[in-house]
C-alpha atoms as a PDB file:
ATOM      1  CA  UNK A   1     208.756 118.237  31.745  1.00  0.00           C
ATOM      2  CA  UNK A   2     205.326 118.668  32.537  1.00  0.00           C
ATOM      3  CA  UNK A   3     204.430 121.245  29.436  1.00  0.00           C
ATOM      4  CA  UNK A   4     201.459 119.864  27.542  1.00  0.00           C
ATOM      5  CA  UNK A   5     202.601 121.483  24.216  1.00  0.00           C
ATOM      6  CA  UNK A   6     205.436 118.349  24.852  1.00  0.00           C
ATOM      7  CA  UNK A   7     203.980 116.017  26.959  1.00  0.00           C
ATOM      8  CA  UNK A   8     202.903 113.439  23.781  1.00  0.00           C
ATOM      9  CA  UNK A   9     206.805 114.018  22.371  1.00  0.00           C
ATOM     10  CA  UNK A  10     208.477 113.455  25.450  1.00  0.00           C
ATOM     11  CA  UNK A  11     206.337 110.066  26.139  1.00  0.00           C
ATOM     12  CA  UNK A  12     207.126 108.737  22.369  1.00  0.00           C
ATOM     13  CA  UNK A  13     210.695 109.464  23.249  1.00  0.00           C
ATOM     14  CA  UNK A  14     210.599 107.655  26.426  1.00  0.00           C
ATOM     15  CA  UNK A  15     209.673 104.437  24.925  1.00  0.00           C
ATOM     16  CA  UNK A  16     211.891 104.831  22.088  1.00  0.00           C
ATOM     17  CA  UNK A  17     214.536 105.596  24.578  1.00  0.00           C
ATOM     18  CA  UNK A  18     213.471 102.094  26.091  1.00  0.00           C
ATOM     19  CA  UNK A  19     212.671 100.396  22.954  1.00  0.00           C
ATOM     20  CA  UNK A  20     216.311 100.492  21.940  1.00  0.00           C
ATOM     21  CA  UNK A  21     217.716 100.358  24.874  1.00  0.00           C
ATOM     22  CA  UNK A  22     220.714  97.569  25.002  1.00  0.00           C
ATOM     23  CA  UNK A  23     220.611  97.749  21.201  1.00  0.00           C
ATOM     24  CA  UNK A  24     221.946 101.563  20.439  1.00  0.00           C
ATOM     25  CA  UNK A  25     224.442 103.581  22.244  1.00  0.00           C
ATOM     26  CA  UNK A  26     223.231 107.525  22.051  1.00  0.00           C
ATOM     27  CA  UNK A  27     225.355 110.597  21.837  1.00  0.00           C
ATOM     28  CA  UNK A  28     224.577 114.361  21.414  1.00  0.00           C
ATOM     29  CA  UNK A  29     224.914 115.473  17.933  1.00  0.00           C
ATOM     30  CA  UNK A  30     225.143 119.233  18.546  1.00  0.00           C
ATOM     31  CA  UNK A  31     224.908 120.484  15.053  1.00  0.00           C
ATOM     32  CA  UNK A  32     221.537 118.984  14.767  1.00  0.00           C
ATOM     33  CA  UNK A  33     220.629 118.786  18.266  1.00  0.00           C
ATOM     34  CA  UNK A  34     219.594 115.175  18.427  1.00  0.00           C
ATOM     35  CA  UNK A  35     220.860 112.369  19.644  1.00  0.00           C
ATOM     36  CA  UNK A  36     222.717 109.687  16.825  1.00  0.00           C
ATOM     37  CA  UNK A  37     223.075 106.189  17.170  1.00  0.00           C
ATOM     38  CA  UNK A  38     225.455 104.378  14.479  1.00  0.00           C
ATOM     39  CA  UNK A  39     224.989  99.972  13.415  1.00  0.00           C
ATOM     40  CA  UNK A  40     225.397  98.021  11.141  1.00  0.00           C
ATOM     41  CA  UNK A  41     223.177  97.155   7.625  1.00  0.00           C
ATOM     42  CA  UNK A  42     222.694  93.516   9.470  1.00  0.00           C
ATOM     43  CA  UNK A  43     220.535  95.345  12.073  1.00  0.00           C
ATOM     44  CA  UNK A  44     218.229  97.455  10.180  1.00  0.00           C
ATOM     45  CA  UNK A  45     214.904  95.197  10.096  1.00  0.00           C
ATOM     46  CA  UNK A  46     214.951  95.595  13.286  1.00  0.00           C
ATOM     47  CA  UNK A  47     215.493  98.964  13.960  1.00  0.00           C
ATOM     48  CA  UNK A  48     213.261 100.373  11.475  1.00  0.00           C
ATOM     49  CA  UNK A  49     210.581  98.035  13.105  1.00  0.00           C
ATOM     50  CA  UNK A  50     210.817  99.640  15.929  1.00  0.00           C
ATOM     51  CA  UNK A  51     210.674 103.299  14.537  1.00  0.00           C
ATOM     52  CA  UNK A  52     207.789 102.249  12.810  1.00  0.00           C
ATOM     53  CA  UNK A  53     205.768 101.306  15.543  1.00  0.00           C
ATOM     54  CA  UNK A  54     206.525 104.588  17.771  1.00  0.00           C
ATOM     55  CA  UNK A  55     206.961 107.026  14.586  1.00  0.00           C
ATOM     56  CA  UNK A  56     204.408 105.819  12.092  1.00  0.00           C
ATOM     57  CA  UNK A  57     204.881 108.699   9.390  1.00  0.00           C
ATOM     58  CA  UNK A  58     207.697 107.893   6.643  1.00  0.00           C
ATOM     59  CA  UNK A  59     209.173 110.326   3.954  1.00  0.00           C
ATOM     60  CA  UNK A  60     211.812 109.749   1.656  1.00  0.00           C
ATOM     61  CA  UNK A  61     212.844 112.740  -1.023  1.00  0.00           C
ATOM     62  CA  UNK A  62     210.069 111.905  -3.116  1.00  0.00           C
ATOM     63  CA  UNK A  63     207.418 112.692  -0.764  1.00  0.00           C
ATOM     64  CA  UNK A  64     208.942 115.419   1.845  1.00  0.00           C
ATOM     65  CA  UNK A  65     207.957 118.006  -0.412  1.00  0.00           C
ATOM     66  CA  UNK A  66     204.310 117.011  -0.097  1.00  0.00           C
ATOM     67  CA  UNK A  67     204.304 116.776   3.348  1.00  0.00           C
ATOM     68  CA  UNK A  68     202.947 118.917   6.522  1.00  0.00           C
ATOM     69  CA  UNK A  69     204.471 122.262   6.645  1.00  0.00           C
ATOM     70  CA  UNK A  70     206.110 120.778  10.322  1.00  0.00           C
ATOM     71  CA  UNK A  71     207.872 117.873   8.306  1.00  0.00           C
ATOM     72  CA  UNK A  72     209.204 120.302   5.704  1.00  0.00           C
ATOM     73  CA  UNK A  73     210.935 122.492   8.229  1.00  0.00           C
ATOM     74  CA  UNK A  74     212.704 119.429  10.112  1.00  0.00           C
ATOM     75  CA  UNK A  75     213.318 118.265   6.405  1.00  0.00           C
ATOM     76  CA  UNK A  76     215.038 121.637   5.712  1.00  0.00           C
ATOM     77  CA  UNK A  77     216.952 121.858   9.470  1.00  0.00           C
ATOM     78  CA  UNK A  78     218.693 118.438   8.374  1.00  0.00           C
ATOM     79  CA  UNK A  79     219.784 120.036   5.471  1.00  0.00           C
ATOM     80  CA  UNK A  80     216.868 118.091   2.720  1.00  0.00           C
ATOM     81  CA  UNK A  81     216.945 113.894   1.917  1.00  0.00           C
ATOM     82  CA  UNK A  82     219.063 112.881  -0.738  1.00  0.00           C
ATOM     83  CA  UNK A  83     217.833 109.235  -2.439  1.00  0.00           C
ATOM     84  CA  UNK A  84     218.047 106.543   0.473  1.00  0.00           C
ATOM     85  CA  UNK A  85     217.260 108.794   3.292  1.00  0.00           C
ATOM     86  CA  UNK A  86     214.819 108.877   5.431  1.00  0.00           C
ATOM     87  CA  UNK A  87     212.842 110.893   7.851  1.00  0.00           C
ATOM     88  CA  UNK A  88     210.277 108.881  10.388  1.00  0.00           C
ATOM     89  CA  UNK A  89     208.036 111.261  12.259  1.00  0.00           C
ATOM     90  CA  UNK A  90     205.226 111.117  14.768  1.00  0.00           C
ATOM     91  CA  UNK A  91     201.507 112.435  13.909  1.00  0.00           C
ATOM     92  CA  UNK A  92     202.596 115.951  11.787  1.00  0.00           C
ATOM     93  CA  UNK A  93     199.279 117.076  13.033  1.00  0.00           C
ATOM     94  CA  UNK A  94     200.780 117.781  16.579  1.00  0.00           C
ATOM     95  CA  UNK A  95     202.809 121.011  17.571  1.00  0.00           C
ATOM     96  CA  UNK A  96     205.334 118.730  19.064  1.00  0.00           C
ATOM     97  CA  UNK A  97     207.103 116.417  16.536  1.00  0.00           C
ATOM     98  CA  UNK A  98     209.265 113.570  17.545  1.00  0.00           C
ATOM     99  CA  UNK A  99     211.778 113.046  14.313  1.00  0.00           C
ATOM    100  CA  UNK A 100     213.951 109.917  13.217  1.00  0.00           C
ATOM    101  CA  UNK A 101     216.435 110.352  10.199  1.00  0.00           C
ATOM    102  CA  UNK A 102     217.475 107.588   8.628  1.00  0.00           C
ATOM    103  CA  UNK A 103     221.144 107.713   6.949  1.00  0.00           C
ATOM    104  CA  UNK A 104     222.840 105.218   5.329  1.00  0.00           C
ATOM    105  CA  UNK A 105     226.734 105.411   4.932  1.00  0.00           C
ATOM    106  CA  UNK A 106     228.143 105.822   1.528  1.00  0.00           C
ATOM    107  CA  UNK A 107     230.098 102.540   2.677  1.00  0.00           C
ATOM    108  CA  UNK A 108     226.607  99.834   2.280  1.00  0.00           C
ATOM    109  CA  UNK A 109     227.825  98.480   6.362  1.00  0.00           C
ATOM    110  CA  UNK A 110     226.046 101.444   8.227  1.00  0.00           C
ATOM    111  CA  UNK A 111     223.388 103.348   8.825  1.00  0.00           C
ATOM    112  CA  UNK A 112     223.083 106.375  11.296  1.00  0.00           C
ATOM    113  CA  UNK A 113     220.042 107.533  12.641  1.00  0.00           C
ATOM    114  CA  UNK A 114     219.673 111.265  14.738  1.00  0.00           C
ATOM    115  CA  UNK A 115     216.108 111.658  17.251  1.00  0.00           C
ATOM    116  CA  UNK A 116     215.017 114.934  17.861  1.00  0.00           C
ATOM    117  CA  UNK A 117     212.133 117.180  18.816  1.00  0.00           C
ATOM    118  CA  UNK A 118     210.466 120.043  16.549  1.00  0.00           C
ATOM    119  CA  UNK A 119     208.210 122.600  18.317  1.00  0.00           C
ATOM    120  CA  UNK A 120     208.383 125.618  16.092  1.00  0.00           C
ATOM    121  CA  UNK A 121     206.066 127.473  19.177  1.00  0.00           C
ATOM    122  CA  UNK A 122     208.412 127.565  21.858  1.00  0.00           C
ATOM    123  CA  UNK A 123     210.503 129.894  23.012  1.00  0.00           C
ATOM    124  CA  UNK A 124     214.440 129.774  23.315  1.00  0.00           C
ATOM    125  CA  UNK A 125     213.936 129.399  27.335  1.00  0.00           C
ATOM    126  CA  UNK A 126     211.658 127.147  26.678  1.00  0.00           C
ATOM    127  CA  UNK A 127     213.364 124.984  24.283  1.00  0.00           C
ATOM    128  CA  UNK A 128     216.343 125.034  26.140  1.00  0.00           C
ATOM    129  CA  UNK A 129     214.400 123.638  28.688  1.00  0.00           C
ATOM    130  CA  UNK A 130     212.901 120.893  26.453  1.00  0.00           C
ATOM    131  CA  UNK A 131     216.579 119.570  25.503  1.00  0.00           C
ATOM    132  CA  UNK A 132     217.961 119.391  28.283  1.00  0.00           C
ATOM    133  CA  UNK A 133     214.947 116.823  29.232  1.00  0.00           C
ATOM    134  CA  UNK A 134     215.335 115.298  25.827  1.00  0.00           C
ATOM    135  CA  UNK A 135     219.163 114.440  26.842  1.00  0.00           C
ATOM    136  CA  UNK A 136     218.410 113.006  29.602  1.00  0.00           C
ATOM    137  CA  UNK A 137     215.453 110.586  28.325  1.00  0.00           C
ATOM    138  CA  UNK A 138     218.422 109.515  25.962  1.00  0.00           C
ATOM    139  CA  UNK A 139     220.906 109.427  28.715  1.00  0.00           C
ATOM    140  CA  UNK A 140     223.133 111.447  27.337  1.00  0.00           C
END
């Protein structure tokens, strides 16, 4: 995807794709239309290290309601943090955000995290478009 409303999301997802790769297996969550990775408690230093270097922003459900308009909306599309979630963006000042939620499992062994794009200014063709190069960048 060449589209420079994207370009900055799709190279963040890229190397996150590569960042984690051999670590997480992806698959294609279709109700949020992201791609979710499941591990284990013993591996979340690490992860979260790594979305912190390619998605610098952090809310929890304290501060989502003071964040960008962009954030609130991805926020709302994942149905709003409860206490121990989190949502990891990239800059909120861009049309294209690049998402990570953070969920832990009501068990205390897992955590499950779902990556996805937010571009409230494209179309449906164009989104369409968009995912199906997101998938792919995930191989899934």
């Amino acid at each position: 995807m060449s589209d420079l409303k994207t370009a900055g999301a799709e190279q963040i997802c890229r190397e996150l794709a590569q960042a984690f790769h051999g670590t997480l297996g992806w698959k294609w969550d279709r109700r949020f239309e992201t791609v979710l990775a499941e591990f284990g408690v013993e591996a979340k230093d690490d992860i979260r290290a790594t979305l912190n270097r390619f998605l610098g922003n952090l809310w929890d459900s304290s501060s989502v309601g003071n964040a960008p308009g962009g954030v609130r909306a991805i926020d709302d599309r994942l149905g709003g943090l409860w206490p121990g979630q989190m949502l990891f963006t990239s800059d909120a000042q861009q049309e294209s955000l690049v998402f990570c939620c953070w969920w832990p499992w009501g068990d205390g062994k897992s955590i499950s995290i779902r990556v996805g794009l937010s571009n409230q200014q494209l179309s449906d063709a164009e989104h369409a478009q968009v995912m199906a190069g997101f998938k792919t960048w995930f191989g899934v």
